[in-house]
Structures are given as C-alpha cells and as structure tokens.
C-alpha atoms as a PDB file:
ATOM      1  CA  UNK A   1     -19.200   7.752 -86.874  1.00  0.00           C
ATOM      2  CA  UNK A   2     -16.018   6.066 -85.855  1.00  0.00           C
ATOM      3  CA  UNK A   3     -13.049   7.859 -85.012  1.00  0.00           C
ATOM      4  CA  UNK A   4      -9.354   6.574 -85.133  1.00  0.00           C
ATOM      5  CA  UNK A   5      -6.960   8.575 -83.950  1.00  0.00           C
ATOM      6  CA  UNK A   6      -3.128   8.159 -82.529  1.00  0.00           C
ATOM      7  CA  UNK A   7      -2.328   8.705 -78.518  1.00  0.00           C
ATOM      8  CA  UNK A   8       0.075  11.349 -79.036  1.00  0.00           C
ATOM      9  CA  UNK A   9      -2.909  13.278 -81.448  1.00  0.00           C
ATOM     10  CA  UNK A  10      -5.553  12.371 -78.539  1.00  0.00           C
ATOM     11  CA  UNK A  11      -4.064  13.662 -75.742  1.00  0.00           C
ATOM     12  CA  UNK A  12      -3.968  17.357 -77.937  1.00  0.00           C
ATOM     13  CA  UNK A  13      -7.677  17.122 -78.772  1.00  0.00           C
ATOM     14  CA  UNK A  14      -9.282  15.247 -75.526  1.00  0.00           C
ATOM     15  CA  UNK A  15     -11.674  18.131 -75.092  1.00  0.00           C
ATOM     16  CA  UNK A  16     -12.988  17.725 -78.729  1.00  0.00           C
ATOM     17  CA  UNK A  17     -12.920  13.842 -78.680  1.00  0.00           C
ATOM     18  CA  UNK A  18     -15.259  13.983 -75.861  1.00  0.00           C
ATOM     19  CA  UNK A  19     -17.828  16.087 -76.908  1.00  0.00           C
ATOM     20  CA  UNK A  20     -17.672  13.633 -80.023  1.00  0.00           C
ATOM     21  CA  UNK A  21     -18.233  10.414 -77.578  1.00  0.00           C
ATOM     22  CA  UNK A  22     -21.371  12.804 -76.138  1.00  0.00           C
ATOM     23  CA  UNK A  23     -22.564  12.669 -79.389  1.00  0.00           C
ATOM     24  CA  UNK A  24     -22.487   9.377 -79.857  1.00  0.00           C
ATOM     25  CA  UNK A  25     -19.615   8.879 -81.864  1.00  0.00           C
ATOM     26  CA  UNK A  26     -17.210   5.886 -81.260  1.00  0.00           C
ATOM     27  CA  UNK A  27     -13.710   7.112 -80.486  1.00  0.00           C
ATOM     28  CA  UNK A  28     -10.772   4.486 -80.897  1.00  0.00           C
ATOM     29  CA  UNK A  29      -7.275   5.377 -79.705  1.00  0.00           C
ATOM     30  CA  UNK A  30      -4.820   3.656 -81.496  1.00  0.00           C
ATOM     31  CA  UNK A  31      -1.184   3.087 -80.912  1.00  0.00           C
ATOM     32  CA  UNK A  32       1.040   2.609 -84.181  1.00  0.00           C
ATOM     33  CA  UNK A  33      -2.153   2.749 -86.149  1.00  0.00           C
ATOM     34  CA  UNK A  34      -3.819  -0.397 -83.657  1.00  0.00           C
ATOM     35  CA  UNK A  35      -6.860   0.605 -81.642  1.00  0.00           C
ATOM     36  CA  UNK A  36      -6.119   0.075 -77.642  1.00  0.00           C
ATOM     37  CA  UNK A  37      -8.423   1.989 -75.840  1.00  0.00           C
ATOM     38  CA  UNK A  38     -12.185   3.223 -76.922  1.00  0.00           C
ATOM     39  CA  UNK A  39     -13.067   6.582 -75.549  1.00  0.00           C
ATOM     40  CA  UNK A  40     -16.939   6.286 -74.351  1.00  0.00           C
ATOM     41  CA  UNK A  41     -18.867   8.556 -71.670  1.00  0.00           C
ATOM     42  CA  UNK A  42     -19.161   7.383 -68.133  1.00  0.00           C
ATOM     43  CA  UNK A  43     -23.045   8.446 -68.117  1.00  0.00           C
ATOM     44  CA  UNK A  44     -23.603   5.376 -71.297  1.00  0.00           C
ATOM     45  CA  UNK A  45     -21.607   2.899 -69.018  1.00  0.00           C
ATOM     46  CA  UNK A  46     -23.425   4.087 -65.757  1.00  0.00           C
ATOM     47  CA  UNK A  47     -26.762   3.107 -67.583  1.00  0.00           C
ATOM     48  CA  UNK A  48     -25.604  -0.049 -68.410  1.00  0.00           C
ATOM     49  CA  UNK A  49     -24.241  -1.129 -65.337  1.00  0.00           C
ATOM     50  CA  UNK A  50     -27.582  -0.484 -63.704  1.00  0.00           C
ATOM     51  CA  UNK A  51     -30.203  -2.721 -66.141  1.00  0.00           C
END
C-alpha cells in the first residue's frame, strides 16, 4: 500500500510508519502535499547494495 503523509504528521507517527515500511508498505513524506522523501528499511537497501 502506499502511504502519503505530511512532515509535520510523520515526525508524530515515525514509530508506526516504520513498522508499515517493515511490512512492506511504501511510505512517502510529502511537504505541502509533494512527496520528498520515501521512508524504506535499511535491511531492503542493505540487500540491494550487496547483489
């Protein structure tokens, strides 16, 4: 599932959004209603990294 939600509204529910990301949803955090940042888990980038 995607996920959009506002800075300000992030920072007061990081703990939630990340056990979202650990389920594989796809976090966007948006300023004035843009996405500019994506909220992933460093494990799924680790694994990557290392193909």
């Amino acid at each position: 599932m995607r996920i959009l939600v506002e800075i300000g509204e992030a920072a007061e529910r990081l703990e939630e959004l990340i056990e979202l990301a650990a389920r594989q949803d796809e976090i966007l955090i948006c300023r004035d209603g843009r996405p500019t940042a994506v909220l992933t888990l460093i494990a799924s980038r680790l694994d990557t990294i290392d193909d």
